[in-house]
C-alpha atoms as a PDB file:
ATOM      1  CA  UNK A   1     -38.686 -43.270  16.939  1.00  0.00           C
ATOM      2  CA  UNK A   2     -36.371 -41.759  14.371  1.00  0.00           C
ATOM      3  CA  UNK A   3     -37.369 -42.653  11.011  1.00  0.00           C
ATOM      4  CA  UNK A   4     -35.406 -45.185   8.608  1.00  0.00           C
ATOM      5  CA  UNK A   5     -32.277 -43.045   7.186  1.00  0.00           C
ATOM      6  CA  UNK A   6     -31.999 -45.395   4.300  1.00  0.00           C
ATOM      7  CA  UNK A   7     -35.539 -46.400   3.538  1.00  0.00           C
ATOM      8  CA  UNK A   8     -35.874 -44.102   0.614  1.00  0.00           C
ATOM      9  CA  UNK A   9     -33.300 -42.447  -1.742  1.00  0.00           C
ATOM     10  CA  UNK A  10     -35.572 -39.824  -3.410  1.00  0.00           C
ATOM     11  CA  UNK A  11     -37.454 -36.539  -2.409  1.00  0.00           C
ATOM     12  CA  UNK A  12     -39.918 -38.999  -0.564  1.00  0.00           C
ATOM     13  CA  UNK A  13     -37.474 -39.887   2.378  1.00  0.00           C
ATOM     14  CA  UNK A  14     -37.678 -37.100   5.381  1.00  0.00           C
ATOM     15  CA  UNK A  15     -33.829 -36.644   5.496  1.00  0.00           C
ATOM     16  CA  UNK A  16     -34.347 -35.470   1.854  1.00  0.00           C
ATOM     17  CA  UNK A  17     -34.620 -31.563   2.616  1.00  0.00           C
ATOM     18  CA  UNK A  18     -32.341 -32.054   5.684  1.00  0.00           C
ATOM     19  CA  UNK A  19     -29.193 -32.965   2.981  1.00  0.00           C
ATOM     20  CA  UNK A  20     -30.216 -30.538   0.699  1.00  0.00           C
ATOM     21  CA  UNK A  21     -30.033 -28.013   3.569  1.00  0.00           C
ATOM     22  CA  UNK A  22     -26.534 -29.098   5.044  1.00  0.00           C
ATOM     23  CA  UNK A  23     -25.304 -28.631   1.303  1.00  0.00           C
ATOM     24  CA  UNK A  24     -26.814 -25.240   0.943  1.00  0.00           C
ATOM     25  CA  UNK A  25     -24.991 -24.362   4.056  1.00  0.00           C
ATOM     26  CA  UNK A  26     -21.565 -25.586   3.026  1.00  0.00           C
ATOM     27  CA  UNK A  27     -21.972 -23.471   0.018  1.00  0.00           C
ATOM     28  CA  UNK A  28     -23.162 -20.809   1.429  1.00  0.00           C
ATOM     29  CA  UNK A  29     -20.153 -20.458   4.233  1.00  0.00           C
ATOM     30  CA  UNK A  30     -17.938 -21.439   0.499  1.00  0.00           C
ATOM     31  CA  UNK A  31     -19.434 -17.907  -1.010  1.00  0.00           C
ATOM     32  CA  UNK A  32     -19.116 -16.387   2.164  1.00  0.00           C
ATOM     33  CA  UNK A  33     -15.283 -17.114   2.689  1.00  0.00           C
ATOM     34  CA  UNK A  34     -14.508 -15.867  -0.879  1.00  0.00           C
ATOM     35  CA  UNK A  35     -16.552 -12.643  -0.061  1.00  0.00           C
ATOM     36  CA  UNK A  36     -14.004 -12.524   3.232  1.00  0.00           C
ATOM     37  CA  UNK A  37     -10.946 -13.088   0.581  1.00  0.00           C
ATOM     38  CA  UNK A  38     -12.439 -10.521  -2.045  1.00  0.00           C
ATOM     39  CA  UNK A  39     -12.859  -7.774   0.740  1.00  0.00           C
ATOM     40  CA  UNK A  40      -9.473  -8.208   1.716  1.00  0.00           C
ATOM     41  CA  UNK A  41      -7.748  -8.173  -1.262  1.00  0.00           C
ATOM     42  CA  UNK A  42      -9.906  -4.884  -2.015  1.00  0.00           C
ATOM     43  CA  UNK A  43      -9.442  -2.713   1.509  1.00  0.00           C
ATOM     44  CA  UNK A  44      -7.424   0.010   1.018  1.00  0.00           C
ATOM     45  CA  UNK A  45      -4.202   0.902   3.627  1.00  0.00           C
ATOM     46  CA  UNK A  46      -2.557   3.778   3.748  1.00  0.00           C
ATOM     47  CA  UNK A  47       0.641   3.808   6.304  1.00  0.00           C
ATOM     48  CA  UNK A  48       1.721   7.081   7.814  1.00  0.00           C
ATOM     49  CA  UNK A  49       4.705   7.619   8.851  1.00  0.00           C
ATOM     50  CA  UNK A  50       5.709  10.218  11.445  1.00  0.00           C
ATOM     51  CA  UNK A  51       9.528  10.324  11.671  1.00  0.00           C
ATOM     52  CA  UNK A  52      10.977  13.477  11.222  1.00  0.00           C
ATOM     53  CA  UNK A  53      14.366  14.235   9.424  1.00  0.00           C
ATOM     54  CA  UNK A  54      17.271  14.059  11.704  1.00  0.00           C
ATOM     55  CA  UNK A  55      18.954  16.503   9.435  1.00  0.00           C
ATOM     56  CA  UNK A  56      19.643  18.341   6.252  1.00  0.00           C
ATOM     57  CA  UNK A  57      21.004  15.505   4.374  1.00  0.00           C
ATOM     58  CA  UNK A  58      19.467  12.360   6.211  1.00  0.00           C
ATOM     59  CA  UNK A  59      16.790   9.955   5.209  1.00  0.00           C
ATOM     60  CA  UNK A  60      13.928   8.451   7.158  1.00  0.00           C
ATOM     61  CA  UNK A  61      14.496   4.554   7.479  1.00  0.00           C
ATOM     62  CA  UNK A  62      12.135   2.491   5.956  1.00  0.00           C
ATOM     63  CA  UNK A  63      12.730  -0.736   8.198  1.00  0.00           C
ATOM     64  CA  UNK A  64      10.251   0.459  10.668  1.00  0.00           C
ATOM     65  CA  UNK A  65       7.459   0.643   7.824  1.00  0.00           C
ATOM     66  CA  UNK A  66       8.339  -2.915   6.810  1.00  0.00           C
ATOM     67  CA  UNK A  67       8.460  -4.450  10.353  1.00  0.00           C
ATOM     68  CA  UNK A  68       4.762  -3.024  10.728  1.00  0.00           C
ATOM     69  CA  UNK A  69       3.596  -3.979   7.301  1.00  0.00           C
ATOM     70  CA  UNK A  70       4.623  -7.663   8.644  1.00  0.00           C
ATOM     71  CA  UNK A  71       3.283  -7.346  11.656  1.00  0.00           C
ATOM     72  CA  UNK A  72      -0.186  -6.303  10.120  1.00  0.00           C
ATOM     73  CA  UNK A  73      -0.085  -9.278   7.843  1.00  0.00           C
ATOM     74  CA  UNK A  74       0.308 -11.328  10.418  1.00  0.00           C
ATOM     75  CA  UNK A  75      -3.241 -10.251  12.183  1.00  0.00           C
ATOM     76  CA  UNK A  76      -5.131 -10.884   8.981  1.00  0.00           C
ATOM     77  CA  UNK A  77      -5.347 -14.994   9.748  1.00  0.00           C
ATOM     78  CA  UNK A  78      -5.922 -14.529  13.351  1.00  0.00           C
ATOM     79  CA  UNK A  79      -8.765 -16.087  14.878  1.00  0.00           C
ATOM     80  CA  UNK A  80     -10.116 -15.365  18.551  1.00  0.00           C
ATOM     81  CA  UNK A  81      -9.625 -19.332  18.864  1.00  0.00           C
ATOM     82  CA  UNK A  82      -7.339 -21.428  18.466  1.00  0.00           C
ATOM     83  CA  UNK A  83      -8.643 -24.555  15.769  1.00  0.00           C
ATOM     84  CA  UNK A  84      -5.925 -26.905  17.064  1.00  0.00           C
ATOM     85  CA  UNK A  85      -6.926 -26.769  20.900  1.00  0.00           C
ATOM     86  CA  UNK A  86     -10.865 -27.193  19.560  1.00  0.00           C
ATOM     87  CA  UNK A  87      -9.700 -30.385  17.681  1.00  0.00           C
ATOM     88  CA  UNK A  88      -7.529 -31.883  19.936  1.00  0.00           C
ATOM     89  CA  UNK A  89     -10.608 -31.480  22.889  1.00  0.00           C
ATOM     90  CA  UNK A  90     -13.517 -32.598  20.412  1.00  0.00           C
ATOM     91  CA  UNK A  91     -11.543 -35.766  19.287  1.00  0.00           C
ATOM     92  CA  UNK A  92     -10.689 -36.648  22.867  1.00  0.00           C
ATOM     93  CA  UNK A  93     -14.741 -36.259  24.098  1.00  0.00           C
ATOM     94  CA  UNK A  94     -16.231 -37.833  20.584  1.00  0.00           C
ATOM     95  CA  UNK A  95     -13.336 -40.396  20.064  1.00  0.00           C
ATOM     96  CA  UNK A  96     -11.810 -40.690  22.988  1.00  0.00           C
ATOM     97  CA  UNK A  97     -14.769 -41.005  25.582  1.00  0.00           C
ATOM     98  CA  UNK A  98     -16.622 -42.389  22.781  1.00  0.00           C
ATOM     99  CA  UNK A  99     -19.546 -39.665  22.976  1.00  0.00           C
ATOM    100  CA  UNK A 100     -19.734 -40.316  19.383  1.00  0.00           C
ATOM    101  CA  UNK A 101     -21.919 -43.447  20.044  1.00  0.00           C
ATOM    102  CA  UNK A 102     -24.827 -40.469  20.794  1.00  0.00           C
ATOM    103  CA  UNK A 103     -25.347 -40.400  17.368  1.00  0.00           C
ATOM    104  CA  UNK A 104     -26.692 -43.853  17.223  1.00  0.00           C
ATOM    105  CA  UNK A 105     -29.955 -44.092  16.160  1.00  0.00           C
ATOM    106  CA  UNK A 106     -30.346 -47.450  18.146  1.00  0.00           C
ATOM    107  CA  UNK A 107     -29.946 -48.024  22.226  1.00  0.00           C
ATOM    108  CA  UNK A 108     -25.998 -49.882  22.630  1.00  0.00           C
ATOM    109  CA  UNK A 109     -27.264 -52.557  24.385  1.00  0.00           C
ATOM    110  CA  UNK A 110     -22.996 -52.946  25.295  1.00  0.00           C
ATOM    111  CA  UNK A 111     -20.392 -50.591  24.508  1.00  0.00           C
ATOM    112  CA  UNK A 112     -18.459 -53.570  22.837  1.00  0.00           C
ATOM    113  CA  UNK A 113     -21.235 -53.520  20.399  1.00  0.00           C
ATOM    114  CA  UNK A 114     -19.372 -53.106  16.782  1.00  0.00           C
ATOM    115  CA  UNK A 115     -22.861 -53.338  15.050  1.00  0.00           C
ATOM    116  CA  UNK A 116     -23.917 -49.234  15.426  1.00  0.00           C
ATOM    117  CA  UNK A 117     -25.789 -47.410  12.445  1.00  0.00           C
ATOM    118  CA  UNK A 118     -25.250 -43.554  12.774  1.00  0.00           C
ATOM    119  CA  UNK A 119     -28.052 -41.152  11.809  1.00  0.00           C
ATOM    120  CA  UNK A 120     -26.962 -38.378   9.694  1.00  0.00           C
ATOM    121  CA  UNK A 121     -28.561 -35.925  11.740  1.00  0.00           C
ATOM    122  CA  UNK A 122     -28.064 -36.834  14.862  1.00  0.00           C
ATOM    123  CA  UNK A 123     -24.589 -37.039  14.157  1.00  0.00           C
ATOM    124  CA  UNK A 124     -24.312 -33.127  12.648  1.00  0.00           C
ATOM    125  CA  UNK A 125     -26.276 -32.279  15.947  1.00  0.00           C
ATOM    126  CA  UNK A 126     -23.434 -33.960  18.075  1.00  0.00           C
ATOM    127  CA  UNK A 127     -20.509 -32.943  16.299  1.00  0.00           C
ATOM    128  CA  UNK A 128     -22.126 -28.853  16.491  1.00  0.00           C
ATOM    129  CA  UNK A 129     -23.049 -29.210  20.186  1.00  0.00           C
ATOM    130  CA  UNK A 130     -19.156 -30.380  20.998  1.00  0.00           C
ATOM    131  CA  UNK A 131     -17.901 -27.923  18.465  1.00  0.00           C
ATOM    132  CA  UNK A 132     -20.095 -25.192  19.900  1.00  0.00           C
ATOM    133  CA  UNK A 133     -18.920 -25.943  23.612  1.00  0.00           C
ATOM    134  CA  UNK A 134     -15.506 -26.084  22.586  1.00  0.00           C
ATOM    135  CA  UNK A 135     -15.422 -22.602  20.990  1.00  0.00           C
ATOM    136  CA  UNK A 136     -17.443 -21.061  23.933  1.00  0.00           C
ATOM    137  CA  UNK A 137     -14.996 -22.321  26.658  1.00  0.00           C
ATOM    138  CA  UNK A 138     -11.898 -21.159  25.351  1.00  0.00           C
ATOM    139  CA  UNK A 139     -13.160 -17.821  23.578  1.00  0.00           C
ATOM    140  CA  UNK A 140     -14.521 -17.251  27.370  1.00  0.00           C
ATOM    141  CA  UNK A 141     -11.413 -17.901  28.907  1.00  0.00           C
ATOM    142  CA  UNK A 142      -9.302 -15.779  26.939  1.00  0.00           C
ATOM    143  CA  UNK A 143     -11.655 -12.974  26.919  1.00  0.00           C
ATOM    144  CA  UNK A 144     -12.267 -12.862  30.841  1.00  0.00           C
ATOM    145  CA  UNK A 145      -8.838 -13.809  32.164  1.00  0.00           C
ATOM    146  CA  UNK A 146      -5.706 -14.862  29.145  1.00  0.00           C
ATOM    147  CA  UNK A 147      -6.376 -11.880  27.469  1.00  0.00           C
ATOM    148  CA  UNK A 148      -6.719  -9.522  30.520  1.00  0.00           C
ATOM    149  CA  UNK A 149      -4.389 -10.846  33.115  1.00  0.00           C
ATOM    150  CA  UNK A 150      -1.871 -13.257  31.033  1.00  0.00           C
ATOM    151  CA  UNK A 151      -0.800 -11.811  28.188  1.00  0.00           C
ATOM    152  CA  UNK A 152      -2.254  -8.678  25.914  1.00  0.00           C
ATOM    153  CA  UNK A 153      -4.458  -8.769  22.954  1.00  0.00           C
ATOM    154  CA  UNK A 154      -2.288  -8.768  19.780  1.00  0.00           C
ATOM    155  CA  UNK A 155      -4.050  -6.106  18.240  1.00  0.00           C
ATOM    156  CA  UNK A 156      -3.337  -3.537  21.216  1.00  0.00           C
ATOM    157  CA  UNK A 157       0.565  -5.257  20.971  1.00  0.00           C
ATOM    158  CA  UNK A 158       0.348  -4.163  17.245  1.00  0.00           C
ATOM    159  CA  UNK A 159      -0.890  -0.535  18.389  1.00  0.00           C
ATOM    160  CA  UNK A 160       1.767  -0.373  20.577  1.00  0.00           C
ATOM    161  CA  UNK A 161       4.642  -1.423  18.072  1.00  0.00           C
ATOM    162  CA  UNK A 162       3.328   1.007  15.703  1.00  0.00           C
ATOM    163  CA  UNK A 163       3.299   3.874  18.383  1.00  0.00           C
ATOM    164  CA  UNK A 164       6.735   3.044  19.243  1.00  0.00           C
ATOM    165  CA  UNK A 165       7.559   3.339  15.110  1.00  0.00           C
ATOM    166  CA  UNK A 166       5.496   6.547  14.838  1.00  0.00           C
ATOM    167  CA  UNK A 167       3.294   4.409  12.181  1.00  0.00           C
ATOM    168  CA  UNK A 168      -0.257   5.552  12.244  1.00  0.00           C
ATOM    169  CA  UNK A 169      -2.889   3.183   9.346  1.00  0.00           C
ATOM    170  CA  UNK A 170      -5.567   4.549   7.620  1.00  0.00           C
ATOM    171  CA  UNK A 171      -7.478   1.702   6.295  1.00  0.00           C
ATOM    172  CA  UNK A 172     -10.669   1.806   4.054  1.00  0.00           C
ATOM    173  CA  UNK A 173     -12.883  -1.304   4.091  1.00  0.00           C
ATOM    174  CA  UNK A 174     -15.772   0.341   2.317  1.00  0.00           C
ATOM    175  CA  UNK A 175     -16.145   3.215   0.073  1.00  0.00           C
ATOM    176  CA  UNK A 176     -17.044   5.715   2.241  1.00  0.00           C
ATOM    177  CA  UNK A 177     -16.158   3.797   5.927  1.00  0.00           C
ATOM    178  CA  UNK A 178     -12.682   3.371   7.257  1.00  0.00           C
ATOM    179  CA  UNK A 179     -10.848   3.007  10.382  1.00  0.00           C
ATOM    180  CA  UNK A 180      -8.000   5.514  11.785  1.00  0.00           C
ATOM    181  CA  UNK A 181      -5.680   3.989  14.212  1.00  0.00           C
ATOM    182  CA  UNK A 182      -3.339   7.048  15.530  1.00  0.00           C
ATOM    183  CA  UNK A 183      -0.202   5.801  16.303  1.00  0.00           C
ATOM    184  CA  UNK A 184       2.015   9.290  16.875  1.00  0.00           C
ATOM    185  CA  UNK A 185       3.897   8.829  19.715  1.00  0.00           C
ATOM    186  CA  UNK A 186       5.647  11.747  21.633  1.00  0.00           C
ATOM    187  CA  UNK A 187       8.974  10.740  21.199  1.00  0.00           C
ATOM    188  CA  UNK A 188      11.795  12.794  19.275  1.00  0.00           C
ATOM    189  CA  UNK A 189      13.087  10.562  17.143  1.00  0.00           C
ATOM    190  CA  UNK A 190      11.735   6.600  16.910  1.00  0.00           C
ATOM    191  CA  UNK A 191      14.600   5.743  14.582  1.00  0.00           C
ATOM    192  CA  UNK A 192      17.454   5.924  17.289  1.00  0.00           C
ATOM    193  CA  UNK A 193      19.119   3.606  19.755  1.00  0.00           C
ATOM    194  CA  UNK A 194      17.663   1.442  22.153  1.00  0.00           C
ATOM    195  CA  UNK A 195      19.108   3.538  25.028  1.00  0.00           C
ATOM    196  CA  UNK A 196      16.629   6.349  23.791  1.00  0.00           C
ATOM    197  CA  UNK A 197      14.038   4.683  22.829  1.00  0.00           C
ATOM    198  CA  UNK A 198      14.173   3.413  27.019  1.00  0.00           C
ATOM    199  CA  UNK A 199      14.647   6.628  27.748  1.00  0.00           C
ATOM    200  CA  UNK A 200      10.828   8.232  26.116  1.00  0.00           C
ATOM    201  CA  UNK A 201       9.443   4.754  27.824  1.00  0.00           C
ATOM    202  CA  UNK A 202      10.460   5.826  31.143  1.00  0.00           C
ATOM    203  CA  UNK A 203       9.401   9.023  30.803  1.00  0.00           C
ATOM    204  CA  UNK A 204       6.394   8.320  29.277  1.00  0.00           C
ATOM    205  CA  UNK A 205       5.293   5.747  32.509  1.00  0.00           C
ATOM    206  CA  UNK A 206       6.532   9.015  34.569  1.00  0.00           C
ATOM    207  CA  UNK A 207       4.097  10.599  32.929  1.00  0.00           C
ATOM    208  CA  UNK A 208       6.616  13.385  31.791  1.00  0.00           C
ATOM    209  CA  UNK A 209       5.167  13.389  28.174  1.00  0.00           C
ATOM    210  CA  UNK A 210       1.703  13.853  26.261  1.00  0.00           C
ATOM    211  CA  UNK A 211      -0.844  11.047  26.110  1.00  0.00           C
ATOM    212  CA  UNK A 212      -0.753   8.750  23.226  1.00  0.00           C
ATOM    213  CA  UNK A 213      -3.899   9.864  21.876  1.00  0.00           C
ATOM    214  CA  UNK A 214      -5.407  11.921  19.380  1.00  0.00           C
ATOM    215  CA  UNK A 215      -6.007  14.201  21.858  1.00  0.00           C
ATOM    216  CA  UNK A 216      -4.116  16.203  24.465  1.00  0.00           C
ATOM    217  CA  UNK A 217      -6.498  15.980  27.351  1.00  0.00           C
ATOM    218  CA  UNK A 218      -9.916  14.992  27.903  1.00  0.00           C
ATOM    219  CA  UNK A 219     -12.175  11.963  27.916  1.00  0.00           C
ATOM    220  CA  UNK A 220     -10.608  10.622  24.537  1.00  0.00           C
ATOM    221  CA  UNK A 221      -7.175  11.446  25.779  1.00  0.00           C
ATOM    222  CA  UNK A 222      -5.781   7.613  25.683  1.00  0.00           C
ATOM    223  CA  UNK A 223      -7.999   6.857  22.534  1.00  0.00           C
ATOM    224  CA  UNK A 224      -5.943   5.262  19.544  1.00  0.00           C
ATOM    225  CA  UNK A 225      -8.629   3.874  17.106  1.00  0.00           C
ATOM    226  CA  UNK A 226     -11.087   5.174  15.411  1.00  0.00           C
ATOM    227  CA  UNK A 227     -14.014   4.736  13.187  1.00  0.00           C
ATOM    228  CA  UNK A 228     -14.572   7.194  10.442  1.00  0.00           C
ATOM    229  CA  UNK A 229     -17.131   7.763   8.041  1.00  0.00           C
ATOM    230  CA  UNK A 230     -16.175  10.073   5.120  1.00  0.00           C
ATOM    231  CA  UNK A 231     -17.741  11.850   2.092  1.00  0.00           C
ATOM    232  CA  UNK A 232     -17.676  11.666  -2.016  1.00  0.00           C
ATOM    233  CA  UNK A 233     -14.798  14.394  -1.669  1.00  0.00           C
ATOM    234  CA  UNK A 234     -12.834  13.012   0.292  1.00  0.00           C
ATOM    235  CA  UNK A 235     -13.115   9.908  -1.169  1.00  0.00           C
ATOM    236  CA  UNK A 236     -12.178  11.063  -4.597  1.00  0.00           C
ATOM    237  CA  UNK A 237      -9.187  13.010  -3.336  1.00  0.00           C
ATOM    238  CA  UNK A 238      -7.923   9.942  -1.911  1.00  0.00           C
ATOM    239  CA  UNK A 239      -8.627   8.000  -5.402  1.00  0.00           C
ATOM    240  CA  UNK A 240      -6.575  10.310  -6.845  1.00  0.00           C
ATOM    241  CA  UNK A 241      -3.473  10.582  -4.248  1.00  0.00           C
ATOM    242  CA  UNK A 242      -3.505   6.585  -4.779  1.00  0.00           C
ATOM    243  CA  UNK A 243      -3.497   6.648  -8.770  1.00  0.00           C
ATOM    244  CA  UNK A 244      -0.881   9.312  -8.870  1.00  0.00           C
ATOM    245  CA  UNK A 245       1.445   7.215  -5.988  1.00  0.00           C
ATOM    246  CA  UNK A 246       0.577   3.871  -8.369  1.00  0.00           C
ATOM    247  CA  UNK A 247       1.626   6.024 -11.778  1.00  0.00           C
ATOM    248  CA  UNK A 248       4.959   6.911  -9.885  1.00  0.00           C
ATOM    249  CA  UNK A 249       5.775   3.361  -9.152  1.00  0.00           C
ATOM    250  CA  UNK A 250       4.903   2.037 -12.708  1.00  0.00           C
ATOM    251  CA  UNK A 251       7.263   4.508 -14.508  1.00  0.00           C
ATOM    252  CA  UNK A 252       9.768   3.381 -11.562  1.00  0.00           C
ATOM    253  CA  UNK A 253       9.433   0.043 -12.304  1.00  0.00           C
ATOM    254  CA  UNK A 254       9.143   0.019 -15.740  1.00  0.00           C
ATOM    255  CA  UNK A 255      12.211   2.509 -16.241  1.00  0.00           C
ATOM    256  CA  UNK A 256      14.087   0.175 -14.388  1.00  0.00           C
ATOM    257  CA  UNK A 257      13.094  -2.630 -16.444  1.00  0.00           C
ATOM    258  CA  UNK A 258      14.571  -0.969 -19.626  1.00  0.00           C
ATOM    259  CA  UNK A 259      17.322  -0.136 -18.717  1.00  0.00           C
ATOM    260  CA  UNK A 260      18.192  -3.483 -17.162  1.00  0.00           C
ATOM    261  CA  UNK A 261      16.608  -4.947 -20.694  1.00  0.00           C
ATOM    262  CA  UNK A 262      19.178  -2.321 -22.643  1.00  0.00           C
ATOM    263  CA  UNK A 263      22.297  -3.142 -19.801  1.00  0.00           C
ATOM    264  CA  UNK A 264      22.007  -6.996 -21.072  1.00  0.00           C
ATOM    265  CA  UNK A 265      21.709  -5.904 -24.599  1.00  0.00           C
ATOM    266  CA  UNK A 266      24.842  -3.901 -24.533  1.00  0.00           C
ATOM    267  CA  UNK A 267      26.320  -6.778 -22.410  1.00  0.00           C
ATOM    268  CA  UNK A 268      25.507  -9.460 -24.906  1.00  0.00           C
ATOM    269  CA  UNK A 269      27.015  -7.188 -28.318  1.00  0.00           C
ATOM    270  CA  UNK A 270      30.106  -6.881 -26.460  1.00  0.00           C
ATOM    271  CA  UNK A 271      30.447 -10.669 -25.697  1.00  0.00           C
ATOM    272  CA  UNK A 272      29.543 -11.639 -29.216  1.00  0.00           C
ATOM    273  CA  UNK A 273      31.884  -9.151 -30.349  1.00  0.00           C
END
């Protein structure tokens, strides 16, 4: 028999250390989503683009760097499941089918019994067992057969944008660990028409032009990502590339600013006068 849930309402009753467990895990998953935010907000990405000058007096489009920038921040809130489907399913087995009434800590005589005490833990156990299942099922399913045979993983669609841009990221999660994801196609010129761009496709299924990976030929031919671990030099020479780009933006900006701040000065003496 399960004991009483609401016998006693200090230390003394045995659902005491159970509660204060359940609350040190919803903390603890609190701290540990902020340490998700914080790591985030901290990783450093560096955006490389390939395109090459058409001519003397041409500039390299920056559209292409913006659509993958979007694209990118669209992959940081992705999950490998989908938290609507899970709902939907666990309401419509708890609710629905009324497996809820497992969490009863008495035997339902009759279903049309309204009279049903639920035990706290018998309750979390139900609700993690359904939410457990649900999870497993569909990250199994899109891992063995959506993912493989339906449609493809939106990271490897994001790989393939970028190669198509000539877009390569550099991105540091930790000080001296990083990830390289090389994204320089063999096409002439990614900034061109869409009769072109068809054009390197074809010939790239043909097999007419060099692999998309790092390297030419070999085992790691059609390799695109990478893990990198780097030294205290390298580090440092990145540091400083990244202050020095940061300095140039903040005069930028802040040039800009002053003269837009002296324009409306000038603007407002000759109103007044």
């Amino acid at each position: 028999m399960l004991p009483s849930q609401h016998e006693l309402d200090d230390t003394r009753n045995e659902y005491f250390i159970f509660e204060i467990l359940i609350q040190a895990l919803f903390l603890a998953q609190s701290v540990y989503i902020c340490y998700i935010i914080y790591r985030q907000c901290h990783t450093d990405i560096f955006f490389i683009d390939w395109e090459q000058l058409k001519g003397q007096y041409s500039d390299v489009s920056m559209w292409r760097l913006i659509m993958i920038i979007n694209e990118y921040n669209s992959l940081q809130p992705a999950r490998k499941t989908c938290i609507e489907f899970n709902l939907f399913w666990i309401l419509f087995f708890l609710v629905g089918l009324g497996f809820d009434e497992n969490s009863s800590s008495q035997i339902l005589l009759s279903k049309t019994s309204h009279e049903m005490s639920k035990n706290t833990a018998l309750c979390i156990a139900n609700n993690v067992i359904f939410w457990y299942l649900a999870y497993f099922i569909q990250w199994f399913f899109r891992f063995t057969i959506y993912e493989r045979y339906i449609v493809e993983h939106r990271a490897q669609r994001m790989i393939d944008l970028a190669t198509i841009a000539k877009i390569s990221m550099f991105i540091l999660n930790e000080k001296y660990h990083g990830y390289y994801i090389h994204c320089k196609s063999s096409y002439e010129f990614s900034d061109c028409s869409l009769e072109k761009i068809c054009g390197f496709m074809k010939n790239e299924a043909r097999e007419l032009t060099p692999t998309r990976g790092l390297e030419d030929s070999g085992a790691y031919s059609e390799c695109q990502t990478f893990e990198i671990f780097f030294s205290s030099v390298f580090r440092n020479q990145i540091n400083k590339v990244t202050l020095l780009y940061l300095k140039n933006i903040y005069i930028i900006f802040f040039s800009e600013q002053r003269t837009n701040f002296l324009f409306k000065i000038r603007y407002m003496k000759v109103l007044t006068n």
